[in-house]
Protein backbone atom coordinates (compact mmCIF):
# COMPACT_ATOMS: atom_id res chain seq x y z
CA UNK A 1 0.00 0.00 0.00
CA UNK A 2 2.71 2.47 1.27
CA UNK A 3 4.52 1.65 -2.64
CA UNK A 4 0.68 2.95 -4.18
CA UNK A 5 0.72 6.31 -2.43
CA UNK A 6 4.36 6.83 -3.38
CA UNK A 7 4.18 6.05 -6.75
CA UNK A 8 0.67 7.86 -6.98
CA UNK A 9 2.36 11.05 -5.20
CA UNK A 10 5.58 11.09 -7.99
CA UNK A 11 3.19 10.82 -10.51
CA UNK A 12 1.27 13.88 -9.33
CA UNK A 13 4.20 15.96 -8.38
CA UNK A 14 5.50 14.70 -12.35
CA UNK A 15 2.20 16.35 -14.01
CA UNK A 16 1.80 19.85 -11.32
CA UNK A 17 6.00 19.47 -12.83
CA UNK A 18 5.12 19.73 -16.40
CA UNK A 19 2.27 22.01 -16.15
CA UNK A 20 4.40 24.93 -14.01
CA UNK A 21 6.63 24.37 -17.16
CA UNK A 22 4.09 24.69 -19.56
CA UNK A 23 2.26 27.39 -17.67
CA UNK A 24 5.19 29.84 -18.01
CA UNK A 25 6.28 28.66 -21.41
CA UNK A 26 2.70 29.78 -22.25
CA UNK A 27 3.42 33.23 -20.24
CA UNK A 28 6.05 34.04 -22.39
CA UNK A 29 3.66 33.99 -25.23
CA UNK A 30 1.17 36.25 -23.93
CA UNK A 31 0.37 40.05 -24.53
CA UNK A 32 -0.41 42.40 -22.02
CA UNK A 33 -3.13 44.81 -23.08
CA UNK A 34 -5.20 47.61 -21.92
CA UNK A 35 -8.78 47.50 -22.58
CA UNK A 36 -10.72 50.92 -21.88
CA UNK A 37 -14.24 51.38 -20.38
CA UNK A 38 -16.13 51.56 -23.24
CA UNK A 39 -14.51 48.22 -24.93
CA UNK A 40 -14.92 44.34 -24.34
CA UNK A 41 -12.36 42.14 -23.18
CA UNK A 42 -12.29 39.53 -25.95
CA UNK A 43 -10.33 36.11 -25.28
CA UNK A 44 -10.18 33.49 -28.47
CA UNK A 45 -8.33 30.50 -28.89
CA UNK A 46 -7.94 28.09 -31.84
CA UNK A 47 -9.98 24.49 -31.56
CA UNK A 48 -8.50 22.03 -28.70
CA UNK A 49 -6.79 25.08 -26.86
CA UNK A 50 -8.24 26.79 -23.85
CA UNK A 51 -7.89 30.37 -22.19
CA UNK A 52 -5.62 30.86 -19.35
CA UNK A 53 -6.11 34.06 -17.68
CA UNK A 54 -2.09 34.67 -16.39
CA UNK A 55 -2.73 38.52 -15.42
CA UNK A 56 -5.46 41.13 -14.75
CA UNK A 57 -5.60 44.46 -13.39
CA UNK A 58 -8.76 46.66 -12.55
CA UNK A 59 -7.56 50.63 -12.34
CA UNK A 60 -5.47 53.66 -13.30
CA UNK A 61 -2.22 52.26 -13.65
CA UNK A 62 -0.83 54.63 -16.43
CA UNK A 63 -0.90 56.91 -19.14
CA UNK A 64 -2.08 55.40 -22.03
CA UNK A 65 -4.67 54.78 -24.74
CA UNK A 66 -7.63 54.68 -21.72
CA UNK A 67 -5.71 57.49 -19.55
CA UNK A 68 -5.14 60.52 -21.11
CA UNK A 69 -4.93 63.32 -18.40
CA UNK A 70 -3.38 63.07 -15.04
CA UNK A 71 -5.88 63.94 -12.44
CA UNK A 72 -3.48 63.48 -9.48
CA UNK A 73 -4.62 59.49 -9.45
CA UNK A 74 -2.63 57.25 -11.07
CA UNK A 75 -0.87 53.83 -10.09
CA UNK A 76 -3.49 52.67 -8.43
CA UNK A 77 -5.18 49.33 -9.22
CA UNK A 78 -6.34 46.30 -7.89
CA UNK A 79 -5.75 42.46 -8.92
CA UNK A 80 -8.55 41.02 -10.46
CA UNK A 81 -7.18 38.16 -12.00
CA UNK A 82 -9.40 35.48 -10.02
CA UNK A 83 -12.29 37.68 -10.80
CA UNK A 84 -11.73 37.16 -14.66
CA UNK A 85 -10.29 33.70 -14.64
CA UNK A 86 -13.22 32.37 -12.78
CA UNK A 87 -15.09 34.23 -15.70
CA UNK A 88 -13.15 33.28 -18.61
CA UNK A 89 -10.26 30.57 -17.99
CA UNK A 90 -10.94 27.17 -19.19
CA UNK A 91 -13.12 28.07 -21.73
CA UNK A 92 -12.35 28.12 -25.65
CA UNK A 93 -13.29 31.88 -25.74
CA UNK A 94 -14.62 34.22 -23.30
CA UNK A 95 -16.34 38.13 -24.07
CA UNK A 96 -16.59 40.57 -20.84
CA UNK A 97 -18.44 43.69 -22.01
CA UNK A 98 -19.05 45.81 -18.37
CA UNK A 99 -15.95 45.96 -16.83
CA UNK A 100 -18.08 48.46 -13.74
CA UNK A 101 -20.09 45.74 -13.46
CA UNK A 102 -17.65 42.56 -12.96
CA UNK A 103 -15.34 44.30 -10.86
CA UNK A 104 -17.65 46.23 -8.74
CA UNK A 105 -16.31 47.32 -5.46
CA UNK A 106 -13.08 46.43 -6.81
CA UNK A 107 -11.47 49.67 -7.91
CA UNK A 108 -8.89 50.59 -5.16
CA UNK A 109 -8.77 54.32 -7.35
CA UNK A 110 -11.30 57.37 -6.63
CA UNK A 111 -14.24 55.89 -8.00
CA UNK A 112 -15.29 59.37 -10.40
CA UNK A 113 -12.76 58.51 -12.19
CA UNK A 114 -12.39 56.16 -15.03
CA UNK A 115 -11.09 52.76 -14.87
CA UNK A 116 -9.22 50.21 -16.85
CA UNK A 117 -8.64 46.99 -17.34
CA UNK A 118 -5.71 45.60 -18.27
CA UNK A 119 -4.98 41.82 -18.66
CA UNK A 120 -3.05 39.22 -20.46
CA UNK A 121 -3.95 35.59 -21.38
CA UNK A 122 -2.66 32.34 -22.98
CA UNK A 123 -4.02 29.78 -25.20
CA UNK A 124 -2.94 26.34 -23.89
CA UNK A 125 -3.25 23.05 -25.80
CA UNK A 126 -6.01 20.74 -24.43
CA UNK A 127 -5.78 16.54 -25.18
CA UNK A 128 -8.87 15.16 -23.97
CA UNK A 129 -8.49 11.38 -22.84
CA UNK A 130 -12.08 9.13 -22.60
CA UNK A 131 -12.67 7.34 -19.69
CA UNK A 132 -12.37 4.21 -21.21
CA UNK A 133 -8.55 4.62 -21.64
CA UNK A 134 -8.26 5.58 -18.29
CA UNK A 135 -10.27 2.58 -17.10
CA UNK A 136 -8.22 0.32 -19.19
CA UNK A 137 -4.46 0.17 -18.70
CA UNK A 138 -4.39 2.55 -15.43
CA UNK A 139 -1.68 4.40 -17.86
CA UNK A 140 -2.35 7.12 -20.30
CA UNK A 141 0.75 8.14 -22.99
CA UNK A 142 0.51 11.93 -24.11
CA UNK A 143 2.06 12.46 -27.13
CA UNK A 144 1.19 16.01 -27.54
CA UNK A 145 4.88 18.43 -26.56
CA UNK A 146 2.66 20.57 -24.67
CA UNK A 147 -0.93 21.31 -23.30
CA UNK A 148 -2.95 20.36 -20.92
CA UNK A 149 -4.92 16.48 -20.37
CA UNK A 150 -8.93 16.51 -19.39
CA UNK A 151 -11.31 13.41 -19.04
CA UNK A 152 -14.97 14.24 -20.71
């Protein structure tokens, strides 16, 4: 029994492993972008690939295409990414129209001023395995370089 949990632990601590390395080899790919008040957030990946929200920002963090005049408030923001992730992450694409709304009671800035969003995602690979193979051997081989394994 005691050889079961070891080899079941290795195996775990082999897969959170390769997905820390595939998380920030996914990071590096991203774009950070500011999205202003009156746009949508828009997230799209290709088929068998998945959003990753790796950043997000509710504020005035700086001058920019949403900030154009310094009213004495800037730098100030507040993380949101768990808002957003929980919103968008996971899913093939994702749309967020009313930033006010989402992040309500969120802004950290003075609040008659306008806020921004600014966030950056990934698209990560996605293999989907059926339970049948799992049920089978007890062993699944991934062939894919990268991405990410889910059970339907």
């Amino acid at each position: 029994m005691d050889s079961y949990f070891r080899t079941s632990w290795n195996a775990r601590r082999g897969l959170l492993y390769l997905l820390f390395v595939l998380h920030l080899f996914c990071f590096v790919l991203a774009e950070l972008k500011e999205y202003c008040l009156d746009e949508s957030f828009e997230a799209k990946c290709q088929d068998h690939q998945i959003v990753v929200i790796d950043s997000a920002q509710y504020g005035r963090m700086k001058f920019g295409r949403c900030v154009e005049r310094d009213y004495g408030y800037l730098g100030c923001a507040t993380n949101v990414t768990r808002i957003l992730a929980s919103r968008c992450s996971g899913r093939r694409e994702c749309t967020v129209v009313n930033f006010e709304t989402l992040f309500a009671g969120q802004q950290s800035c003075a609040t008659d001023l306008k806020a921004y969003l600014e966030a950056e995602y990934s698209c990560m690979n996605v293999t989907t395995g059926t339970q049948e193979q799992c049920k089978r051997s007890g062993e699944i081989h991934v062939t894919d370089e990268s991405g990410l394994l889910t059970s339907s």
